[in-house]
Protein backbone atom coordinates (compact mmCIF):
# COMPACT_ATOMS: atom_id res chain seq x y z
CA UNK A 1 -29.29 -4.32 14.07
CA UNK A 2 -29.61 -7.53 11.98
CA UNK A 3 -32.21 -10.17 14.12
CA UNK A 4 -29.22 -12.35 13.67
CA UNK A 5 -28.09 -10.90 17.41
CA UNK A 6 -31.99 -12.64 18.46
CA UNK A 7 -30.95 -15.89 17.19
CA UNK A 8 -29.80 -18.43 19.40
CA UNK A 9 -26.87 -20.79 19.02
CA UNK A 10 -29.29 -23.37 17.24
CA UNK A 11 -30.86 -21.07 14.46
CA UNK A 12 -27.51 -19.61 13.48
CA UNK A 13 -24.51 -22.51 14.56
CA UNK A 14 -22.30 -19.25 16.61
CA UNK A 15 -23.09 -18.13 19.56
CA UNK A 16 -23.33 -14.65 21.51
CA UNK A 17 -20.20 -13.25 22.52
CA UNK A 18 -19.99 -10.62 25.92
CA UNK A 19 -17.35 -9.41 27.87
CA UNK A 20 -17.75 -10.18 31.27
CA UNK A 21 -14.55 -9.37 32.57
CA UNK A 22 -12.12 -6.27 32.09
CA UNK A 23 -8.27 -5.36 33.42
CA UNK A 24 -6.86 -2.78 33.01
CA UNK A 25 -3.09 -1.28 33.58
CA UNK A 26 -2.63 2.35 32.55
CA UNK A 27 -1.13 5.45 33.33
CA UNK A 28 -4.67 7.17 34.31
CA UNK A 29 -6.00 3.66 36.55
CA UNK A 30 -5.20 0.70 37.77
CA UNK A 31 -7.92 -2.07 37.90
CA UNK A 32 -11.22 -1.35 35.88
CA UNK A 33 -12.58 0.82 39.18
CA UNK A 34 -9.86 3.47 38.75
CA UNK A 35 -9.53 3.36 34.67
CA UNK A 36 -13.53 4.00 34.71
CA UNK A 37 -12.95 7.12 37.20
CA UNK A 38 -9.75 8.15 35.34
CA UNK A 39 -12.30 8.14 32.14
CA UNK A 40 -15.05 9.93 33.71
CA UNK A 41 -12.92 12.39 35.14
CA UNK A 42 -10.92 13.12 31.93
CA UNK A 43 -8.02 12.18 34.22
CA UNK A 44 -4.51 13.28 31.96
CA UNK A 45 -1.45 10.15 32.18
CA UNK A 46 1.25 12.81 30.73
CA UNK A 47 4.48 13.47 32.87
CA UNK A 48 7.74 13.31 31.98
CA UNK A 49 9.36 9.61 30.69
CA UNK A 50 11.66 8.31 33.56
CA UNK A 51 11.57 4.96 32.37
CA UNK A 52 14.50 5.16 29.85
CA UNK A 53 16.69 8.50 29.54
CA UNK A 54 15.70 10.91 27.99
CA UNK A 55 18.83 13.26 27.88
CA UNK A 56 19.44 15.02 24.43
CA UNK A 57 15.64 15.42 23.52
CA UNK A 58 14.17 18.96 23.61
CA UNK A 59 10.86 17.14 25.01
CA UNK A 60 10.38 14.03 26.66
CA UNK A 61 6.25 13.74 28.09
CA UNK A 62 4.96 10.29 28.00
CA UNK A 63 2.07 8.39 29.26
CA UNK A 64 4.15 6.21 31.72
CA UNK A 65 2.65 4.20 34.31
CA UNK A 66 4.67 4.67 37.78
CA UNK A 67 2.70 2.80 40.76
CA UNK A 68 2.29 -0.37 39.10
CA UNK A 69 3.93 -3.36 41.71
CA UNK A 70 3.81 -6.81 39.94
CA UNK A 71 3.78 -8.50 43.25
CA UNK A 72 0.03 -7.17 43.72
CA UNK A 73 -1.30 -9.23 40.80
CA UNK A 74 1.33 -11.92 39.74
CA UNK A 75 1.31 -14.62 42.29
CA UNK A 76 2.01 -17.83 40.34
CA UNK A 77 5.28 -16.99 37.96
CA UNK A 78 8.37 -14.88 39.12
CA UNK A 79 8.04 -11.57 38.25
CA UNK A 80 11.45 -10.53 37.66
CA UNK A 81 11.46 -13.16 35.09
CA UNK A 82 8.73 -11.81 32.83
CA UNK A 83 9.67 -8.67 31.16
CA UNK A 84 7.92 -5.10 31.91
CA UNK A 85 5.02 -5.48 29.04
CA UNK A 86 4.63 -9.04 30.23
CA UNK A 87 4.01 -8.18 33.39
CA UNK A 88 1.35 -5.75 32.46
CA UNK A 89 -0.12 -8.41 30.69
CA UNK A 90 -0.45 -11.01 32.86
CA UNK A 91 -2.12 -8.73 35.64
CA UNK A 92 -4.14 -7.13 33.29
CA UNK A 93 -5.04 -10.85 32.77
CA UNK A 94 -5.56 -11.76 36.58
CA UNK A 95 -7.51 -8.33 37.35
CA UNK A 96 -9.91 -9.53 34.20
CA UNK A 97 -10.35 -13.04 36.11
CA UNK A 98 -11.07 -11.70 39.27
CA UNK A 99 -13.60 -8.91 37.69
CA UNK A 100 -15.34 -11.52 35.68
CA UNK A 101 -16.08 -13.39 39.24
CA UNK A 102 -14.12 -16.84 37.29
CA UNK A 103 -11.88 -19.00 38.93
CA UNK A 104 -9.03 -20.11 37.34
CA UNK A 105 -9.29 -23.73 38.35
CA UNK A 106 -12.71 -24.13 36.98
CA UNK A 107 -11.24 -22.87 33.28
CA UNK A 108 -8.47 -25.73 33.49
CA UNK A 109 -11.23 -28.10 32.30
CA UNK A 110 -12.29 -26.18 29.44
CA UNK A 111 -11.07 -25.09 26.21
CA UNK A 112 -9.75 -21.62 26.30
CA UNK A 113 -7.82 -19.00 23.86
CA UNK A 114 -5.38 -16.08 24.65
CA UNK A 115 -4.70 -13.61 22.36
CA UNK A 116 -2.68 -10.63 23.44
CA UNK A 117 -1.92 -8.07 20.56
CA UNK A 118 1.67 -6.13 20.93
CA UNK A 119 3.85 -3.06 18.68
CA UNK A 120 7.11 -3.77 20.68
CA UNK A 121 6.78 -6.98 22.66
CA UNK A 122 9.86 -6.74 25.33
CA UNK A 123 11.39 -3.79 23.29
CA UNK A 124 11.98 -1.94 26.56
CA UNK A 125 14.54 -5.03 27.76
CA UNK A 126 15.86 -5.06 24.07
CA UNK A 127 16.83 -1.62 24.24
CA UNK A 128 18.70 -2.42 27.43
CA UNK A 129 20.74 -5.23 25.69
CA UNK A 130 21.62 -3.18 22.92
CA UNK A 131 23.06 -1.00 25.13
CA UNK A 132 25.26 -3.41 26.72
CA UNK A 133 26.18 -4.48 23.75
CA UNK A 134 27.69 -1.18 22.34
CA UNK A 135 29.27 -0.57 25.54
CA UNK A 136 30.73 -3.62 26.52
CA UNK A 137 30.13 -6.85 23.95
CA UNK A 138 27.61 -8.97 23.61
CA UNK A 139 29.21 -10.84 26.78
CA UNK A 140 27.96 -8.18 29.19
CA UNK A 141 24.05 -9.16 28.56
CA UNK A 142 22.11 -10.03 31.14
CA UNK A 143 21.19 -13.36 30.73
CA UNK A 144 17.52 -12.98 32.34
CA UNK A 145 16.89 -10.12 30.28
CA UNK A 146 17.66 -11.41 27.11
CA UNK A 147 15.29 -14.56 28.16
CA UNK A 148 12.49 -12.05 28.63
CA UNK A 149 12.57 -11.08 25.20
CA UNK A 150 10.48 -13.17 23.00
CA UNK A 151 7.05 -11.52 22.53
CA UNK A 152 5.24 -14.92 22.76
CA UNK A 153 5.67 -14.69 26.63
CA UNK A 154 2.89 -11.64 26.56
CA UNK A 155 0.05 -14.52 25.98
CA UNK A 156 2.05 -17.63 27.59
CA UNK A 157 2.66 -15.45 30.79
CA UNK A 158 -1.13 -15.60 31.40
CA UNK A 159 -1.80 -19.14 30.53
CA UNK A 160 1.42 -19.86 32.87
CA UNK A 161 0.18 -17.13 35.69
CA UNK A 162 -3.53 -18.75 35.74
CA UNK A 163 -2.41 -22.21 35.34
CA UNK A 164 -4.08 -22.81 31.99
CA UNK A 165 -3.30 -25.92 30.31
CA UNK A 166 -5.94 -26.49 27.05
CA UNK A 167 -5.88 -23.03 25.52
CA UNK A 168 -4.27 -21.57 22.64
CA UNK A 169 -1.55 -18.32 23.39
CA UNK A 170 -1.36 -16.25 20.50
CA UNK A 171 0.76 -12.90 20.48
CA UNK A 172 -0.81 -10.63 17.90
CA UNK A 173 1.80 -8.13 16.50
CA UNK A 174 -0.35 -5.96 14.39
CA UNK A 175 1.47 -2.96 16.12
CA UNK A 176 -1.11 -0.07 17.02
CA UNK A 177 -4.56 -2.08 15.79
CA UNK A 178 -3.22 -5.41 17.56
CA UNK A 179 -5.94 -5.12 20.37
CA UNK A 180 -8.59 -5.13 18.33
CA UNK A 181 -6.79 -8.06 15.83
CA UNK A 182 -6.71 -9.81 19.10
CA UNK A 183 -10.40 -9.42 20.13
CA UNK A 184 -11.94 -10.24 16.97
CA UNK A 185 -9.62 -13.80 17.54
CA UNK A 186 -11.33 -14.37 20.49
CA UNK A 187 -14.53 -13.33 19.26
CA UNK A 188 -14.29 -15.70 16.08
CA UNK A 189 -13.54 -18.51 18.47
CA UNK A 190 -16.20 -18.35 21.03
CA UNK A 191 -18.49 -18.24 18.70
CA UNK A 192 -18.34 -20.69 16.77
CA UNK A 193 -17.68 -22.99 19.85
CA UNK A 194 -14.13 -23.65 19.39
CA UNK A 195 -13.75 -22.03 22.59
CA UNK A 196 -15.54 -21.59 25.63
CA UNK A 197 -13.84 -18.24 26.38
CA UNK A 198 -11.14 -15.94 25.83
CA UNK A 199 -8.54 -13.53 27.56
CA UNK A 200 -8.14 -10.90 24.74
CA UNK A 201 -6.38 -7.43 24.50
CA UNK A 202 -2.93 -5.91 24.23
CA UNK A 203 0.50 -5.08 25.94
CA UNK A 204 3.37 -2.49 25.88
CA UNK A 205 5.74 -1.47 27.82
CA UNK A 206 7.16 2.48 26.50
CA UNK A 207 11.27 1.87 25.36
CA UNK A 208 13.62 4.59 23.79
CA UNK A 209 13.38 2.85 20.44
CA UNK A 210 9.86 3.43 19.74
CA UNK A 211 9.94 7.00 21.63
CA UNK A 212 12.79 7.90 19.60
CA UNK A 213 11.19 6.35 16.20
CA UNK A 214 8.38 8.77 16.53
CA UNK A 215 10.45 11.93 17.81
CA UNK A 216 12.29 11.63 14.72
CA UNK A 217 9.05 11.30 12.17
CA UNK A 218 8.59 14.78 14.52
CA UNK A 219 5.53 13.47 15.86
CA UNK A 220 5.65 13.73 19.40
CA UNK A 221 4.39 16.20 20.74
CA UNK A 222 6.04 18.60 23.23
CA UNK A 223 3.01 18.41 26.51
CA UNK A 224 -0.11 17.30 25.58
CA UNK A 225 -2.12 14.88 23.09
CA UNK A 226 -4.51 16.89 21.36
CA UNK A 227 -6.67 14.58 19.20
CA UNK A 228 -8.76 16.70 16.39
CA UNK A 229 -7.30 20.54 17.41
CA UNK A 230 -6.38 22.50 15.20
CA UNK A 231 -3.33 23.05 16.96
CA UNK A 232 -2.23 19.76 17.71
CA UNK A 233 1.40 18.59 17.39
CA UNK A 234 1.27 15.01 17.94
CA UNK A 235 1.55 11.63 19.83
CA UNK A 236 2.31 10.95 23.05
CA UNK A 237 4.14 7.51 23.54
CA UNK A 238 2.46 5.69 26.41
CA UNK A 239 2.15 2.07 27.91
CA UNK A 240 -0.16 -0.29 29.85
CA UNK A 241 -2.72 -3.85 28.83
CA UNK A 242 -5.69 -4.13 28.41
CA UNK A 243 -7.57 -7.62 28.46
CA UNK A 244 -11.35 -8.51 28.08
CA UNK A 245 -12.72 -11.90 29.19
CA UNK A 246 -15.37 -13.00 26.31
CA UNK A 247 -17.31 -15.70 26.77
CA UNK A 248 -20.80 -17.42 25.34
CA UNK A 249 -23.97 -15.18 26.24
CA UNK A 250 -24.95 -18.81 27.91
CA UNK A 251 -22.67 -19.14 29.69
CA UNK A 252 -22.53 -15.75 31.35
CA UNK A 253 -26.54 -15.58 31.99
CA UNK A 254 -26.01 -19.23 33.69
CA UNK A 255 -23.63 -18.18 36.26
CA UNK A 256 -25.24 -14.91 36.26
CA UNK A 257 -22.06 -13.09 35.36
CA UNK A 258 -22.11 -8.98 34.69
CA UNK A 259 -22.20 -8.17 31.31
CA UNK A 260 -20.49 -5.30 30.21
CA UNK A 261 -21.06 -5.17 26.73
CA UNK A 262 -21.77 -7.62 23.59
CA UNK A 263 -19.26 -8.28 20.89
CA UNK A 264 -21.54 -7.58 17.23
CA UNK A 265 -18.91 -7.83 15.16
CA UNK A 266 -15.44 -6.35 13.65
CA UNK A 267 -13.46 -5.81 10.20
CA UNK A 268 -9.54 -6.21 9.21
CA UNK A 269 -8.30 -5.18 6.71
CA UNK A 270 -4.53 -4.31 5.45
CA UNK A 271 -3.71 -1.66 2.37
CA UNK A 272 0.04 -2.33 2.67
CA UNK A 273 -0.30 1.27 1.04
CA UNK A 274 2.65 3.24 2.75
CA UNK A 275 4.74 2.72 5.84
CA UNK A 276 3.30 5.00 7.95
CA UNK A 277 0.64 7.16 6.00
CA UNK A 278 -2.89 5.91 6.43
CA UNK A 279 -5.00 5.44 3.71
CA UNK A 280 -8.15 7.15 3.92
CA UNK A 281 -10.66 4.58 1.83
CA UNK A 282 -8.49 1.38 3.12
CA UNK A 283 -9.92 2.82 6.62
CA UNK A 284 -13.46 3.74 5.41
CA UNK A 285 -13.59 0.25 3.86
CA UNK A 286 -12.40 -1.25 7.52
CA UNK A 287 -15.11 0.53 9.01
CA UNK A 288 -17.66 -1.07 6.32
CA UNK A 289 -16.14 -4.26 6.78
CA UNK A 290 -16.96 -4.08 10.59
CA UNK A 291 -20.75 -2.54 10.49
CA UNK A 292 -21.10 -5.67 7.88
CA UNK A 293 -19.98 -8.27 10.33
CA UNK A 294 -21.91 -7.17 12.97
CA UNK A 295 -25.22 -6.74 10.70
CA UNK A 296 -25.29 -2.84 12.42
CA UNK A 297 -26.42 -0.42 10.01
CA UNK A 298 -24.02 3.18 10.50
CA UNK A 299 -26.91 5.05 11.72
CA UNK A 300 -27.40 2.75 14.71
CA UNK A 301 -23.63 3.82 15.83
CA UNK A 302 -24.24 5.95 18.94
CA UNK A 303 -20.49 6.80 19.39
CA UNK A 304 -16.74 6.17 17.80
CA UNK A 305 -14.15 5.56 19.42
CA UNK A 306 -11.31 6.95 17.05
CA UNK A 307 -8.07 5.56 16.71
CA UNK A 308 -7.65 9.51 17.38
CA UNK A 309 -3.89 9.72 17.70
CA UNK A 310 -3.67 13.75 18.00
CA UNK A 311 -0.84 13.78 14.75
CA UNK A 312 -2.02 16.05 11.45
CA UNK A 313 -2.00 12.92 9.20
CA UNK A 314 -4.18 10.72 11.14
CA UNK A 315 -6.88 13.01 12.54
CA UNK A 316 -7.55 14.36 9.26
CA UNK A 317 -7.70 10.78 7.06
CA UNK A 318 -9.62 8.81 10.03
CA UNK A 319 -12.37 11.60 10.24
CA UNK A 320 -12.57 11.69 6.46
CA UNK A 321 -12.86 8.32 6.45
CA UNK A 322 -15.57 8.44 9.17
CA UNK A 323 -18.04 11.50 7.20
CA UNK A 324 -17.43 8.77 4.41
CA UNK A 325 -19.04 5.69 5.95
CA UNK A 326 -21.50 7.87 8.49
CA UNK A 327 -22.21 10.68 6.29
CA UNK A 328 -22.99 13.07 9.46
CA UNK A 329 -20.59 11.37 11.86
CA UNK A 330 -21.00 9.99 15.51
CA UNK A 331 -19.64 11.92 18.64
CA UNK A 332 -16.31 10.54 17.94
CA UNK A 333 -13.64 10.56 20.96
CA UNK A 334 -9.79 9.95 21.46
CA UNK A 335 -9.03 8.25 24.73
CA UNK A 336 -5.64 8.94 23.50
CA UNK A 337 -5.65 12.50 25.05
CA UNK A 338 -5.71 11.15 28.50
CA UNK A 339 -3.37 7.09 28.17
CA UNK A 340 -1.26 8.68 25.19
CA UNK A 341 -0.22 6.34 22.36
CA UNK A 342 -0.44 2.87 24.58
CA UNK A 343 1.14 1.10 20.97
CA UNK A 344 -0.32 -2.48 21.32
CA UNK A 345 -2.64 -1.82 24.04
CA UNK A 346 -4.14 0.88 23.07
CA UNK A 347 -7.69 -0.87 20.82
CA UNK A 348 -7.70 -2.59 23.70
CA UNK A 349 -7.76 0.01 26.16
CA UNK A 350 -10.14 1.79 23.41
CA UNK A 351 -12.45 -1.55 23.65
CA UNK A 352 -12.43 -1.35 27.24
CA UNK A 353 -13.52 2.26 27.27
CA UNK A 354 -16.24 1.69 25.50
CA UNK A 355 -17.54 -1.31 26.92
CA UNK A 356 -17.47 0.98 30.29
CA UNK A 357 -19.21 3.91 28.31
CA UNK A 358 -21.82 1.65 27.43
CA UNK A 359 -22.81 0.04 31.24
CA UNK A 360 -21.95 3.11 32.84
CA UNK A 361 -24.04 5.35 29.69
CA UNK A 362 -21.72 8.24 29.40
CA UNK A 363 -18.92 9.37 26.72
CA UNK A 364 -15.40 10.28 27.99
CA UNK A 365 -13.84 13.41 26.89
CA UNK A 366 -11.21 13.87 24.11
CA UNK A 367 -9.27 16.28 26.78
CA UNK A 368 -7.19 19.35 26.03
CA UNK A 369 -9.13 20.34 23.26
CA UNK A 370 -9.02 24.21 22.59
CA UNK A 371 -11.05 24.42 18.98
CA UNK A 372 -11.56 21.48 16.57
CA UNK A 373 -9.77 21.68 13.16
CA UNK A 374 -12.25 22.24 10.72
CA UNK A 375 -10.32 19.51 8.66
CA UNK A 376 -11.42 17.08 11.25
CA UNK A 377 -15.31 18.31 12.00
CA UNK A 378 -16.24 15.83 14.50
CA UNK A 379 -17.97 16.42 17.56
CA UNK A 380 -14.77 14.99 20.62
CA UNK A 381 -17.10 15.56 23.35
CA UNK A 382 -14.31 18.37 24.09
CA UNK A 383 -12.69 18.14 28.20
CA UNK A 384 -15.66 16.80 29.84
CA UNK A 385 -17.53 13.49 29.79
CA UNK A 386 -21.15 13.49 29.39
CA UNK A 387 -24.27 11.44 29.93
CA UNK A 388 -25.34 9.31 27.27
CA UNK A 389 -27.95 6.23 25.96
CA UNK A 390 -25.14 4.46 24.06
CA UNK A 391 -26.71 1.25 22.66
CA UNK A 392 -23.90 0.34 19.41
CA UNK A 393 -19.98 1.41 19.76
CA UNK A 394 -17.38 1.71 17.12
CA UNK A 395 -13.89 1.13 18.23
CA UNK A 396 -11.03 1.64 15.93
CA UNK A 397 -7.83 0.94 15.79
CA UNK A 398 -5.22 1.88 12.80
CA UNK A 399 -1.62 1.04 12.72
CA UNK A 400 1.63 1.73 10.45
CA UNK A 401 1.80 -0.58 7.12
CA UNK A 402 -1.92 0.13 6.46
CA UNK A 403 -2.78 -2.47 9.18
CA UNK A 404 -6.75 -1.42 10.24
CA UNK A 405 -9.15 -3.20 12.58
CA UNK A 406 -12.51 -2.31 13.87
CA UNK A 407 -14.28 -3.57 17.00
CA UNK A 408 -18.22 -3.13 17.23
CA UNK A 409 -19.96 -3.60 20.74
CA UNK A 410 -23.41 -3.52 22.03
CA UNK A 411 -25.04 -2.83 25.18
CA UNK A 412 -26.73 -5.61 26.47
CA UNK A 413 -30.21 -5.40 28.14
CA UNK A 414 -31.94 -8.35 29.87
CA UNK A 415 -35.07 -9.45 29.10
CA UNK A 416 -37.54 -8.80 31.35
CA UNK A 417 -38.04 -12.53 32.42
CA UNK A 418 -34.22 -12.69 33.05
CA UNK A 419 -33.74 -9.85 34.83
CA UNK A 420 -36.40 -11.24 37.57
């Protein structure tokens, strides 16, 4: 890695970024505690969608989340009044605060930034008004749902929820890369200094628009996600949030916070080159773009963390894009066999994974693997985790319009004199 990650603040003007705090709401764990034994475990979130109805499809598995209660983490706003993604966010949010060991009342002095990345925003109550609207006019809305609806409310829900006055609420809505759009915000802010720390991630909530989007492309597939198989047939549409608390390596040492991981770097980049077709070296040239901000050289990445969304397209460009950069690539996982396709939150979920892989030193599975497609040729860690040294961590993220984004993270080791 480039000695810039030995320089302090002073030698370089940024500082060190680490996440210190992590929530998590998914279909395989709630709280950081059950997500890491849902990843170890190679734990499956598929059942069938309930959430909206499904009636007139020939298949209908999601990765839905179904013993979520608002009421456990959202104690300051009404919860009825945020809508379902919101929700997720803002206890994502509040389970990241309380696993970082912060208190909100000591952040409401310092100068903070929310980023929350999103594909649908409040699509799920959208879908609901549209309905209402066919059957019955526009007069038959529901007035608190159609308040619910503006995506800005999945960062301004945590900033309202934790009482935050002097931060900055962005809602990222890079679709299926937002997460990691929305960590390399935060990142870019804490370092250089324009904030003292971040609540970063993404939110969605699954809605019959985006299931039925997909079903029609005749990408989702009838059981399982099957990332790299050779007989995969496709996404499964899944929900949840993910959010990371980032703050200076100073900062975290001082009030001798756990450090789950260091931020080294990331890369965006957009192609614009079809709708929904990636672009195979618009994503190798993300990838580059990452390893370059973080000064890590591509034989110092331990393990990727693919974007991995089990359709033919995909699986085939991203690893071709990864033998590209990493000549012989990585072990190189999909987390999306177990959450599904979490849309917005799903970098972030990715980011989270691997921050845990790192502390924790093992790789989760790519489950329901059967026998790779020799298109793909990556090794997915097939069905069950394993042990693992990981010191650097490639997280990726690719969405539809050519939108890419990259995440890098480090372990982080004490020195010797601090660890005493």
């Amino acid at each position: 890695m480039s000695a810039v990650h030995d320089a302090g603040p002073e030698a370089t003007g940024r500082h060190r970024v680490v996440l210190t705090g992590l929530g998590v709401v998914s279909s395989i764990g709630l709280g950081v505690k059950e997500f890491l034994e849902g990843l170890k475990e190679g734990r499956s979130g598929a059942r069938p969608i309930t959430v909206f109805d499904t009636e007139g499809f020939a298949h209908a598995n999601g990765c839905e989340i179904v013993e979520f209660e608002p009421l456990d983490w959202i104690r300051t706003l009404e919860a009825e009044q945020l809508g379902r993604a919101a929700q997720f966010s803002a206890a994502a949010a509040r389970m990241a605060l309380e696993d970082a060991g912060l208190d909100a009342a000591d952040l409401r002095g310092r100068r903070g930034l929310i980023s929350i990345g999103t594909t649908d925003g409040e699509s799920y109550d959208l879908d609901q008004l549209v309905e209402a609207e066919i059957k019955g006019g526009p007069e038959t809305f529901d007035p608190m749902a159609a308040r619910r609806i503006p995506a800005g409310r999945l960062s301004v829900a945590i900033a309202q929820e934790l009482e935050l006055a002097d931060v900055e609420a962005v809602t990222v809505p890079t679709a299926c890369a937002a997460g990691n759009y929305a960590i390399g915000y935060g990142f870019d802010a804490v370092r250089s200094g324009e904030a003292d720390y971040a609540f970063c991630g993404g939110a969605d909530a699954m809605c019959r628009k985006t299931f039925t989007g997909f079903y029609r492309l005749g990408t989702i597939a009838p059981e399982h996600c099957r990332p790299f198989d050779a007989d995969r047939k496709g996404i499964l549409t899944g929900e949840g949030a993910g959010v990371l608390v980032l703050e200076r390596l100073e900062s975290a040492l001082e009030r001798g916070a756990t450090i789950y991981a260091e931020v080294l770097g990331y890369g965006l980049n957009c192609d614009a080159h079809h709708q929904v077709a990636p672009n195979r070296a618009s994503v190798a040239r993300c990838m580059e773009l990452a390893l370059d901000n973080a000064g890590v050289k591509p034989a110092e990445v331990d393990l990727i963390s693919a974007h991995g969304t089990g359709t033919k397209a995909n699986d085939i460009t991203e690893a071709g894009a990864i033998r590209e950069v990493f000549g012989t690539p990585p072990r190189t996982v999909s987390m999306k066999s177990m959450l599904g396709h979490s849309m917005g939150a799903a970098s972030a979920l990715g980011a989270i994974g691997c921050a845990l892989a790192l502390a924790h030193r093992f790789i989760p599975p790519t489950i329901n693997h059967v026998t790779t497609d020799p298109e793909c040729d990556v090794d997915c860690v097939p069905n069950q985790a394993v042990e693992a040294d990981l010191r650097v961590v490639q997280n990726n993220g690719l969405a539809f319009g050519g939108n890419n984004a990259v995440v890098l993270l480090g372990r982080y080791d004490r020195p010797e004199e601090e660890a005493c």
